[in-house]
Protein backbone atom coordinates (compact mmCIF):
# COMPACT_ATOMS: atom_id res chain seq x y z
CA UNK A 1 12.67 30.59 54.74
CA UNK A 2 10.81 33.04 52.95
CA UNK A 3 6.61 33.62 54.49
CA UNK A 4 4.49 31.21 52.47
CA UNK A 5 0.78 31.91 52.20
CA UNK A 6 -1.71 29.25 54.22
CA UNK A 7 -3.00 27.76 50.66
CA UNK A 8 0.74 27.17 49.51
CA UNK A 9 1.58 25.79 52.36
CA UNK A 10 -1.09 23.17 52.32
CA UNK A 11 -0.38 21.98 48.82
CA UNK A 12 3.33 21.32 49.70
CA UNK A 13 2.26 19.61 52.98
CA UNK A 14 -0.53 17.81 50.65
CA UNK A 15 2.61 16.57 47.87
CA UNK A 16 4.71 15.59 50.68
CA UNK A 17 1.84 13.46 51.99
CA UNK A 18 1.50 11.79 48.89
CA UNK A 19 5.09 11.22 48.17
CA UNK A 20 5.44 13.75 45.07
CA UNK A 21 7.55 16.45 44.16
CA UNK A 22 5.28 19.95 44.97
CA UNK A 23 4.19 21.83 42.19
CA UNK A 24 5.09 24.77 43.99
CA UNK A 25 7.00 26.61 46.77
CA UNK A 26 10.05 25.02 45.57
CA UNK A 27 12.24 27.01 47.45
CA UNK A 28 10.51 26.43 51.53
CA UNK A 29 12.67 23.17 50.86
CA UNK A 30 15.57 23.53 48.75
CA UNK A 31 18.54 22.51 50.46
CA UNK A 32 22.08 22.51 48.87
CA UNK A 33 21.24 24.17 45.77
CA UNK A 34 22.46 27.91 47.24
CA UNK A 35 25.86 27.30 45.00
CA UNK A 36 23.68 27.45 41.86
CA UNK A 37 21.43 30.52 42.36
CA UNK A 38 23.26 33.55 41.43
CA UNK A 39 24.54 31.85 38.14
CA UNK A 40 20.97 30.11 37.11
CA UNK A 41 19.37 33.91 38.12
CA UNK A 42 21.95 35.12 35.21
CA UNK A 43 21.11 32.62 32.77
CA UNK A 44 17.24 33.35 32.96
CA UNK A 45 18.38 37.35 32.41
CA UNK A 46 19.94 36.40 29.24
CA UNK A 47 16.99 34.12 28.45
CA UNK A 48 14.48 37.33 29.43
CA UNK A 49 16.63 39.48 27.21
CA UNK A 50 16.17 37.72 24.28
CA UNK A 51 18.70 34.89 24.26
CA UNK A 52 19.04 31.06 24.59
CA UNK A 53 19.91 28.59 27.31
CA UNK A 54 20.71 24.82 27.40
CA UNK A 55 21.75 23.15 30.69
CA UNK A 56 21.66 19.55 31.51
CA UNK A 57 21.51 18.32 35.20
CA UNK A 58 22.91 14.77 36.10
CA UNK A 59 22.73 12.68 39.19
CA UNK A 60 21.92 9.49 40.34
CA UNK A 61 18.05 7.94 41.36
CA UNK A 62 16.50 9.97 43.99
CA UNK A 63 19.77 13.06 43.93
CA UNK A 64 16.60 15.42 43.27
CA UNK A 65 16.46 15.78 39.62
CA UNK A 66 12.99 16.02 39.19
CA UNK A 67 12.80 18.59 42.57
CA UNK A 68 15.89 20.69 41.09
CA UNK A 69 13.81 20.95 37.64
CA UNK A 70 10.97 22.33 39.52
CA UNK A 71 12.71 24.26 41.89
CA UNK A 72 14.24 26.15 38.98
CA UNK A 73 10.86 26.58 37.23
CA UNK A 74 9.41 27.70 40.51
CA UNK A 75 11.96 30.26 40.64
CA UNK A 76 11.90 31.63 36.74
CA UNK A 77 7.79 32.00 37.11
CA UNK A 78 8.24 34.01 39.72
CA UNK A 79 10.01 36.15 37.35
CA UNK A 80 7.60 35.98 34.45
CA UNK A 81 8.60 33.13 32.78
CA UNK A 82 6.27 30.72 31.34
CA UNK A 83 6.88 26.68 32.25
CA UNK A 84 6.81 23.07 30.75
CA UNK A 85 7.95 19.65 32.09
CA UNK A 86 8.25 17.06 29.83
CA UNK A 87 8.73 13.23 30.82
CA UNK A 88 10.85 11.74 28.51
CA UNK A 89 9.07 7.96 28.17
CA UNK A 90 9.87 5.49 24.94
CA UNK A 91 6.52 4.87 24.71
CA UNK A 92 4.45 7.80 25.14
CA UNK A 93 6.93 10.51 25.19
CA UNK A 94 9.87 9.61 22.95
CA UNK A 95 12.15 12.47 22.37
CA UNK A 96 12.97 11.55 18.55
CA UNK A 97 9.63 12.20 18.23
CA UNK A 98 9.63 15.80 18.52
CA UNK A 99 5.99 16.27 17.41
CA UNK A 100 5.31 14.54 20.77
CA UNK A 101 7.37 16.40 22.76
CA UNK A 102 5.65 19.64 21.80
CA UNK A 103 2.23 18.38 22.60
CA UNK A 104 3.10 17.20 26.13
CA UNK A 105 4.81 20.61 26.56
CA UNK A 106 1.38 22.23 25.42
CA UNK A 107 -0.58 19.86 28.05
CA UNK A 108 1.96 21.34 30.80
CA UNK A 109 2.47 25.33 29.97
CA UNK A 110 1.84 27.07 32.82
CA UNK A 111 2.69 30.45 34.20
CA UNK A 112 2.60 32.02 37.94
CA UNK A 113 -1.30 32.52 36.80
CA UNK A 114 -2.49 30.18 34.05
CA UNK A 115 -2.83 26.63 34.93
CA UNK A 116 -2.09 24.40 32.56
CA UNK A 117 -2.64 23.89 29.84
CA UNK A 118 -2.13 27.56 29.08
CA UNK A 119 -2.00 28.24 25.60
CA UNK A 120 -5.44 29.14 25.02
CA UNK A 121 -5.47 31.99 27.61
CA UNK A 122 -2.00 32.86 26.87
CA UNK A 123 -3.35 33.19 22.43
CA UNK A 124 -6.00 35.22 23.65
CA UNK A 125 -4.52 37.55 26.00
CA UNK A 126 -1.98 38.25 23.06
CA UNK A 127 -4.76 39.08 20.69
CA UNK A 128 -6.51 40.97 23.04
CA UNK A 129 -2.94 43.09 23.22
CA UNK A 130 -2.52 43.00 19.45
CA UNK A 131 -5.96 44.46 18.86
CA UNK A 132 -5.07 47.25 21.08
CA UNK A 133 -1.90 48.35 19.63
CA UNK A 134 -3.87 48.14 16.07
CA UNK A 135 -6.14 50.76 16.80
CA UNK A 136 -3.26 52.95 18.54
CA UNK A 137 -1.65 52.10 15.17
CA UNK A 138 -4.12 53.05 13.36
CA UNK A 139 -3.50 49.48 11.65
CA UNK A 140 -5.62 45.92 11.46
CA UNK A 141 -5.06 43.62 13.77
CA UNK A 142 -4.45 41.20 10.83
CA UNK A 143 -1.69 43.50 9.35
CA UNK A 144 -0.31 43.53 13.10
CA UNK A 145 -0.42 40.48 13.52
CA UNK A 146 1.37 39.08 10.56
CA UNK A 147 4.65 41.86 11.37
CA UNK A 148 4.69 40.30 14.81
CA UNK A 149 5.21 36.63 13.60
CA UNK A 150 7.23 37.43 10.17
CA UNK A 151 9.89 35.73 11.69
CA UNK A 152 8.20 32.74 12.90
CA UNK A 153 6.03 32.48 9.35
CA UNK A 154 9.68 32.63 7.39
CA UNK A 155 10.29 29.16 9.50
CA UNK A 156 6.61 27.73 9.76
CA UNK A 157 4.08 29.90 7.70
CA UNK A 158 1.19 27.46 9.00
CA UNK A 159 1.63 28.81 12.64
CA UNK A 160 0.54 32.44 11.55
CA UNK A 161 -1.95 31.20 9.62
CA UNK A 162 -3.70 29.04 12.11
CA UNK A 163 -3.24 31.83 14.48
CA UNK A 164 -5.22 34.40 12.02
CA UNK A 165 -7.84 31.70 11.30
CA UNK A 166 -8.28 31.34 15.16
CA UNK A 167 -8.74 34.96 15.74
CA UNK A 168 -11.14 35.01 12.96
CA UNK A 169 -13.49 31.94 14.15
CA UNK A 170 -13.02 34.26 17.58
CA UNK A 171 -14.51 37.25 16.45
CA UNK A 172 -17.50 35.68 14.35
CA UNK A 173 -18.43 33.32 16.57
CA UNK A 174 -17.15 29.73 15.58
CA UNK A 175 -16.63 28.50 18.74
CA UNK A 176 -16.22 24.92 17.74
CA UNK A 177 -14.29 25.46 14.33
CA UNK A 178 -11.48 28.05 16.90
CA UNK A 179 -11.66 25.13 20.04
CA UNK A 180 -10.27 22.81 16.90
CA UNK A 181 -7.36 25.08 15.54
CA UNK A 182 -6.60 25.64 19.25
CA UNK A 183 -6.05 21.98 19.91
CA UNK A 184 -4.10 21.74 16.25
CA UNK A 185 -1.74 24.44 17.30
CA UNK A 186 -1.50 23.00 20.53
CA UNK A 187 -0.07 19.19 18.32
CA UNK A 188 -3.25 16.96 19.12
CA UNK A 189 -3.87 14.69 16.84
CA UNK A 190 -7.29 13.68 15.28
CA UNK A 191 -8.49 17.26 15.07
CA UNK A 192 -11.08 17.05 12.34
CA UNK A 193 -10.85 17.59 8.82
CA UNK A 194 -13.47 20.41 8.65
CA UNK A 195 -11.81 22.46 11.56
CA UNK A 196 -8.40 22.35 9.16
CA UNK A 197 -10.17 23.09 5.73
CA UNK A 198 -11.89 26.26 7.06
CA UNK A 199 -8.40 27.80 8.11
CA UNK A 200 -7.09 26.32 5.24
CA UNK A 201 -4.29 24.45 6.74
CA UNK A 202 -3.55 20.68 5.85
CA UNK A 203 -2.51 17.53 8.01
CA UNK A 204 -1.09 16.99 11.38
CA UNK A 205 2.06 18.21 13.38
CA UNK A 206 5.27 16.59 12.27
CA UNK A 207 8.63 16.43 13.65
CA UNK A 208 9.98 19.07 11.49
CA UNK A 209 6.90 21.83 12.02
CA UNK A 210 6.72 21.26 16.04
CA UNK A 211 9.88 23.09 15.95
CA UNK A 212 8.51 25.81 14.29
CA UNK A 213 5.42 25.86 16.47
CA UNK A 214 7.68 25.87 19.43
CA UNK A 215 9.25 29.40 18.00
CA UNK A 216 5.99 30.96 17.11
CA UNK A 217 5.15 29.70 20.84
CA UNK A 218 7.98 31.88 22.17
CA UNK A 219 7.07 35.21 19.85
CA UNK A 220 3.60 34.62 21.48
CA UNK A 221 4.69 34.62 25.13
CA UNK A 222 7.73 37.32 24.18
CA UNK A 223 4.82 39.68 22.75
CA UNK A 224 2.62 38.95 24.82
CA UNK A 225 4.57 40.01 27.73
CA UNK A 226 6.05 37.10 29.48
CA UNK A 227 10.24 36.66 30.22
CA UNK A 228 10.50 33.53 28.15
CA UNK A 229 10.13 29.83 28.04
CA UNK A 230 11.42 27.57 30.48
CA UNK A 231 11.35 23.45 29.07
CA UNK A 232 12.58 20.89 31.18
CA UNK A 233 13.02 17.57 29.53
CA UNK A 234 13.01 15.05 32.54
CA UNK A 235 14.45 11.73 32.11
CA UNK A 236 16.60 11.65 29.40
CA UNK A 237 18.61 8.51 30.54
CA UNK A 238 15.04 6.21 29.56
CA UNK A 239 16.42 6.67 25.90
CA UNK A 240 19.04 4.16 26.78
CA UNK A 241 16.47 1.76 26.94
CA UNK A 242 15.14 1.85 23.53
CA UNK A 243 16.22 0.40 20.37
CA UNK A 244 19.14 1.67 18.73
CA UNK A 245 17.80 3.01 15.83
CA UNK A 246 15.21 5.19 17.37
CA UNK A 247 18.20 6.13 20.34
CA UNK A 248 20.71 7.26 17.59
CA UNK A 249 17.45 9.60 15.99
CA UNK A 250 17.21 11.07 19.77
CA UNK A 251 20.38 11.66 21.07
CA UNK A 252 20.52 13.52 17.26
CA UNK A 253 17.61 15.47 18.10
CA UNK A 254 18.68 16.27 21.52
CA UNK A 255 21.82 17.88 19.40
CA UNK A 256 19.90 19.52 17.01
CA UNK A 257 18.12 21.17 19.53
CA UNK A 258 21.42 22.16 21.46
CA UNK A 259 22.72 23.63 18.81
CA UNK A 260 20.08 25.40 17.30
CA UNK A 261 19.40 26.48 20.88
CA UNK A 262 23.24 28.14 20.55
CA UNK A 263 22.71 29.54 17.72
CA UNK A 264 19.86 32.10 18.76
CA UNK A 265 17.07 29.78 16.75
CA UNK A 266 15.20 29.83 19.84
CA UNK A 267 15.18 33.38 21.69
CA UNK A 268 13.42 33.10 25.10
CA UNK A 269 14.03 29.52 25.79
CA UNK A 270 15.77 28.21 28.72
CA UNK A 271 16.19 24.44 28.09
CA UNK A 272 17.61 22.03 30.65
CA UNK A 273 17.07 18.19 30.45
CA UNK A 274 17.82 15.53 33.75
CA UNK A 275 19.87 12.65 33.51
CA UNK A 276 21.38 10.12 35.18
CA UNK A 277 25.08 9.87 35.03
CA UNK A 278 25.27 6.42 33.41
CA UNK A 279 23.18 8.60 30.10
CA UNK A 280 25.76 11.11 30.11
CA UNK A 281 28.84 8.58 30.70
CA UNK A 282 27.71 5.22 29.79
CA UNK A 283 27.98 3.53 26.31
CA UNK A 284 24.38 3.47 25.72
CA UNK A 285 23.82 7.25 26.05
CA UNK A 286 25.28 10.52 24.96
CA UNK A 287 28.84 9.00 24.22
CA UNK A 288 27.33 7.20 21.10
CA UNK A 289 26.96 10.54 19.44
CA UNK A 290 31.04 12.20 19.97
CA UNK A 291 29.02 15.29 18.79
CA UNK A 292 26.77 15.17 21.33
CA UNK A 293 29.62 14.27 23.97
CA UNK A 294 31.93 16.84 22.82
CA UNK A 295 28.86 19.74 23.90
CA UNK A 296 28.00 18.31 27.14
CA UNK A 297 31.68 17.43 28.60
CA UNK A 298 32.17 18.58 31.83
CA UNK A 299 35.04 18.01 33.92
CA UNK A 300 33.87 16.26 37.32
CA UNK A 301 37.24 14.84 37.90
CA UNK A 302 37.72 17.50 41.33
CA UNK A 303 36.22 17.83 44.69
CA UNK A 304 31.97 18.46 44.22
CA UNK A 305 32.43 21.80 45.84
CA UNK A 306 34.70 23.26 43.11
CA UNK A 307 32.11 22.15 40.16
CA UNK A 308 31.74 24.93 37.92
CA UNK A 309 27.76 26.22 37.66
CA UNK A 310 28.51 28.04 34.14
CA UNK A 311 29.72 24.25 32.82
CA UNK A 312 26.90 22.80 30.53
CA UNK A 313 26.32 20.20 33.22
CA UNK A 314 25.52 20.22 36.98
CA UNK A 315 26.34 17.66 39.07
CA UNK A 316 23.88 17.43 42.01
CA UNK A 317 25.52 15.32 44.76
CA UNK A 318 22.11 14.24 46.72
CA UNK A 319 21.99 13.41 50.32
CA UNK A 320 23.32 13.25 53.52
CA UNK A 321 22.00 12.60 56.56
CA UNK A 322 23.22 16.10 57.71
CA UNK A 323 21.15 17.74 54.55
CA UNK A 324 17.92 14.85 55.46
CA UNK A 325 17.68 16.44 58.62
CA UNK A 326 17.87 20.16 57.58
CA UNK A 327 15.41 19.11 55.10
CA UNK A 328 13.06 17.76 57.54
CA UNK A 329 13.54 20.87 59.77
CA UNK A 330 12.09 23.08 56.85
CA UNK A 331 9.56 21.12 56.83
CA UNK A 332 8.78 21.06 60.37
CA UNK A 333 9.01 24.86 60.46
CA UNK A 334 6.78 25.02 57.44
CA UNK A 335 4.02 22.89 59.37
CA UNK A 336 4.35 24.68 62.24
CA UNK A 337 3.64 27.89 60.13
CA UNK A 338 0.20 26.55 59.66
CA UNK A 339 -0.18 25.14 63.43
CA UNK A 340 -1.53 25.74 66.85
CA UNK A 341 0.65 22.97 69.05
CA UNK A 342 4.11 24.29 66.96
CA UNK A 343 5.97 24.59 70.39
CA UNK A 344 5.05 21.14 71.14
CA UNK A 345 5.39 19.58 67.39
CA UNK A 346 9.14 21.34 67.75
CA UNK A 347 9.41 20.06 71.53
CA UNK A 348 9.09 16.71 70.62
CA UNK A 349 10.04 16.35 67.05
CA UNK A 350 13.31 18.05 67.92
CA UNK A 351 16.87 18.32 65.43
CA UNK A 352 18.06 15.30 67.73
CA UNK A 353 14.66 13.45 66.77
CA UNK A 354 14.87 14.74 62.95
CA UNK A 355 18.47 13.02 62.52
CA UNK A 356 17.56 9.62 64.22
CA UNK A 357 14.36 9.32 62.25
CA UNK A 358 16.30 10.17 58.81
CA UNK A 359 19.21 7.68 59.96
CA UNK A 360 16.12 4.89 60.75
CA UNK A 361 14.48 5.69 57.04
CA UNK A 362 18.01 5.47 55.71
CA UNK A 363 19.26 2.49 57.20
CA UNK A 364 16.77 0.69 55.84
CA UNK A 365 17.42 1.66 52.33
CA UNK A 366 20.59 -0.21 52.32
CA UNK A 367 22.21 2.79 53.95
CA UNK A 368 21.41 4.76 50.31
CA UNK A 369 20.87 8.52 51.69
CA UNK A 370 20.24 9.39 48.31
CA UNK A 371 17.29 7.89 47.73
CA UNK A 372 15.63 8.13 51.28
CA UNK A 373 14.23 11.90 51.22
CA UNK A 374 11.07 10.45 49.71
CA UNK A 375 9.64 8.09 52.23
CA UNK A 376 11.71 10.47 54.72
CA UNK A 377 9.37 13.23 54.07
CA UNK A 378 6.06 11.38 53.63
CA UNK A 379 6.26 9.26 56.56
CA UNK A 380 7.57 13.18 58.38
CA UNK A 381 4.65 14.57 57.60
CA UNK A 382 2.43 11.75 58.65
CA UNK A 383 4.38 12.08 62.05
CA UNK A 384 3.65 15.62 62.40
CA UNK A 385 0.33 15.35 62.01
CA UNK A 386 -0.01 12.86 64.74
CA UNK A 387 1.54 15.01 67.09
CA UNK A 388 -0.45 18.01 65.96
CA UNK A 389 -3.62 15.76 66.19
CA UNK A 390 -3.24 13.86 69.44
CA UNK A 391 -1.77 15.58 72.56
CA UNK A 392 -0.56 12.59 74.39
CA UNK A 393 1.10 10.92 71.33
CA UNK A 394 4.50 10.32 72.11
CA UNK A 395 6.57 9.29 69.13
CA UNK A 396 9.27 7.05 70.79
CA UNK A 397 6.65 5.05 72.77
CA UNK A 398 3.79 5.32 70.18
CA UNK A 399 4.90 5.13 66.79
CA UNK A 400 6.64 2.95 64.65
CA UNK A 401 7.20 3.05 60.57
CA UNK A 402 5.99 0.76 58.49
CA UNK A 403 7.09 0.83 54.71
CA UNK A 404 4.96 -1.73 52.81
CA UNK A 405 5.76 -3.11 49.54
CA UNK A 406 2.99 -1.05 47.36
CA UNK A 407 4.59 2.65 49.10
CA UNK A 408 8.22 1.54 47.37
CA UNK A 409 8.89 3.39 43.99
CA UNK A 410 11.09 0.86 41.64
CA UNK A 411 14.45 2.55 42.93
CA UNK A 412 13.05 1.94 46.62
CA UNK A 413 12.36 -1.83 45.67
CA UNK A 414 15.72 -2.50 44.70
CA UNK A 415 17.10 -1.17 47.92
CA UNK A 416 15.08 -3.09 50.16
CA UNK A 417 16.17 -7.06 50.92
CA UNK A 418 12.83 -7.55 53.23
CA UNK A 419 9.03 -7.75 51.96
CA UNK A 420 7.87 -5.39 55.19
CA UNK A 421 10.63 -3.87 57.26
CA UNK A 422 9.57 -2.41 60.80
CA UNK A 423 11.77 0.49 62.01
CA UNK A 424 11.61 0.58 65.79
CA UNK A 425 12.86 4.42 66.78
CA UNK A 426 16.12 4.69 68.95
């Protein structure tokens, strides 16, 4: 494991605590992803040079989806990238409604050093760099500015114009009138109609212009020195759950996107979506567009540890207990990192400990490894601090997990027979 500062290792400890995925720090507890590394570090070179990526990730509930889609954004911000993560949701999020999509990947942008939402900082850091080269130019920033994003105005002419109009509210002062085109370029809706008639723009982000907004979002972030774009779109298989008219516009859109992806339409965008493997196989997902199906096939007819990382798709296998127990030995040797009793946290909480308590957690999941690292790591934590707290606490005599109804996610539910189940350690 690689040295983690105090502050990281707090927020992990702090996610793990409250049952979520960390935002960060990814790799203190990636276990069995080493096979994809060198060819997902190639893919984000061709993404930093200029090109396009699409990947899709399958595996069943709790296989780590969600922690592999962060794990691989942790890893490309670290290299300069820029980051979004998208829930895909028929209700709030729908991906047919690509207008939508862009403004939830607005709300998330972050890099290594921007917080999200990021666009605002990331606009006016470019400008800042765009007024620079001007005057080494000997040029105005306008004239600049509208050679940088000739490309992007040939596909959505608004998006330089909004731009200009911002950088012009900027510089005389129209703090309100630039907060408004900020929010427009960034897809919210309601933005009002005085805000669009002073940069002369018309009406509200539609399916067809997001698109274009997400390329003039990538010329911004190429120019303004970032490696590119990386857009997870998590949960994919929820479109198998909505009507079929509105599933058949999707899985179209998630084709467009592929293709246009292919085709160099989007340079400096790694895209990877999350599925389960019912959306990619299943009658009610990708195999109702043969289009669609034909792109993503991937042969996962041999053994797991011949899959093929340059394949369109990667198959993540989830959990053992022998991988739940190195897990929770990362995390015990990233809490004791941050601890004063670490020889007796590690004397008592041994590997022997670490495999009967994931077994216990397990067990009680219907014998479902897959979908115990969860409650396995919260109720970890809450175990290590105990021992770190109280110095006579002695886990096989003192403790015993409890996993009430309201800690279950919906996956967890369906797992468990019993209202309250009481694991009693070996």
């Amino acid at each position: 494991m690689t040295a983690v500062s105090p502050r990281r290792r707090r927020e992990i400890l702090d996610a793990l605590r409250r049952g979520t995925v960390p935002s960060n720090g990814l790799d203190q507890l990636a276990v069995g992803l080493g096979r994809f590394e060198s060819e997902l570090t190639a893919e984000l070179e061709v993404v930093a040079g200029g090109g396009g990526v699409f990947k899709a990730v399958r595996g069943e509930y709790g296989a780590g989806k969600t922690f592999f889609a962060r794990w691989l954004a942790d890893r490309a911000m670290n290299r300069g990238f820029a980051v979004a993560e998208v829930q895909i949701n028929e209700i709030d999020t729908p991906l047919h409604k690509l207008e939508t999509v862009y403004r939830r990947s607005i709300e998330s942008l972050r890099t290594r050093s921007i917080p999200p939402s990021a666009l605002r900082p990331i606009v006016d850091s470019w400008l800042y760099t765009v007024e620079s080269d001007a005057d080494k130019q000997q040029t105005t920033a306008d004239e600049l500015l509208e050679r940088r994003l000739a490309a992007v105005g040939r596909q959505a002419p608004i998006f330089p114009q909004a731009i200009r109009a911002y950088h012009r509210m900027q510089n005389t002062g129209e703090h309100d009138t630039a907060d408004g085109l900020i929010a427009w370029l960034a897809g919210q809706p309601h933005v009002a109609a005085a805000v669009k008639r002073a940069a002369g723009i018309k009406g509200d982000l539609d399916h067809f212009l997001a698109m274009g907004f997400l390329r003039g979002l990538l010329a911004v972030l190429a120019d303004a020195g970032n490696s590119g774009l990386v857009l997870v779109l998590d949960e994919v298989e929820t479109l198998q759950r909505i009507r079929s008219d509105a599933r058949s516009k999707a899985l179209n859109a998630l084709r467009q996107l592929i293709d246009e992806v292919h085709d160099g339409h989007y340079p400096g965008l790694y895209l990877l979506i999350t599925g389960t493997p019912a959306f990619f196989e299943g009658r009610q997902g990708v195999q109702l567009l043969p289009p669609l199906a034909d792109r993503l096939h991937t042969d996962f007819s041999r053994d797991p540890k011949f899959d093929n990382p340059r394949a369109p798709q990667l198959r993540l296998t989830g959990f053992d207990l022998d991988k739940l127990t190195e897990l929770g030995g990362r995390v015990r040797e990233l809490y004791c990192a941050g601890s004063g009793n670490a020889e007796r946290i590690v004397g008592i909480a041994d590997d022997e400990f670490l495999h009967r308590f994931a077994a216990a957690v397990a067990g009680q999941l219907g014998g479902r490894v897959g979908i115990a690292p969860r409650l396995f790591l919260r109720k970890l934590v809450d175990l290590l601090d105990t021992i770190d707290i109280h110095p006579d606490f002695d886990p096989y005599r003192d403790y015993e997990i409890t996993i009430t109804e309201a800690e279950r996610n919906d996956t967890e539910r369906e797992a468990l027979a019993a209202n309250d189940v009481v694991l009693d350690l070996p």
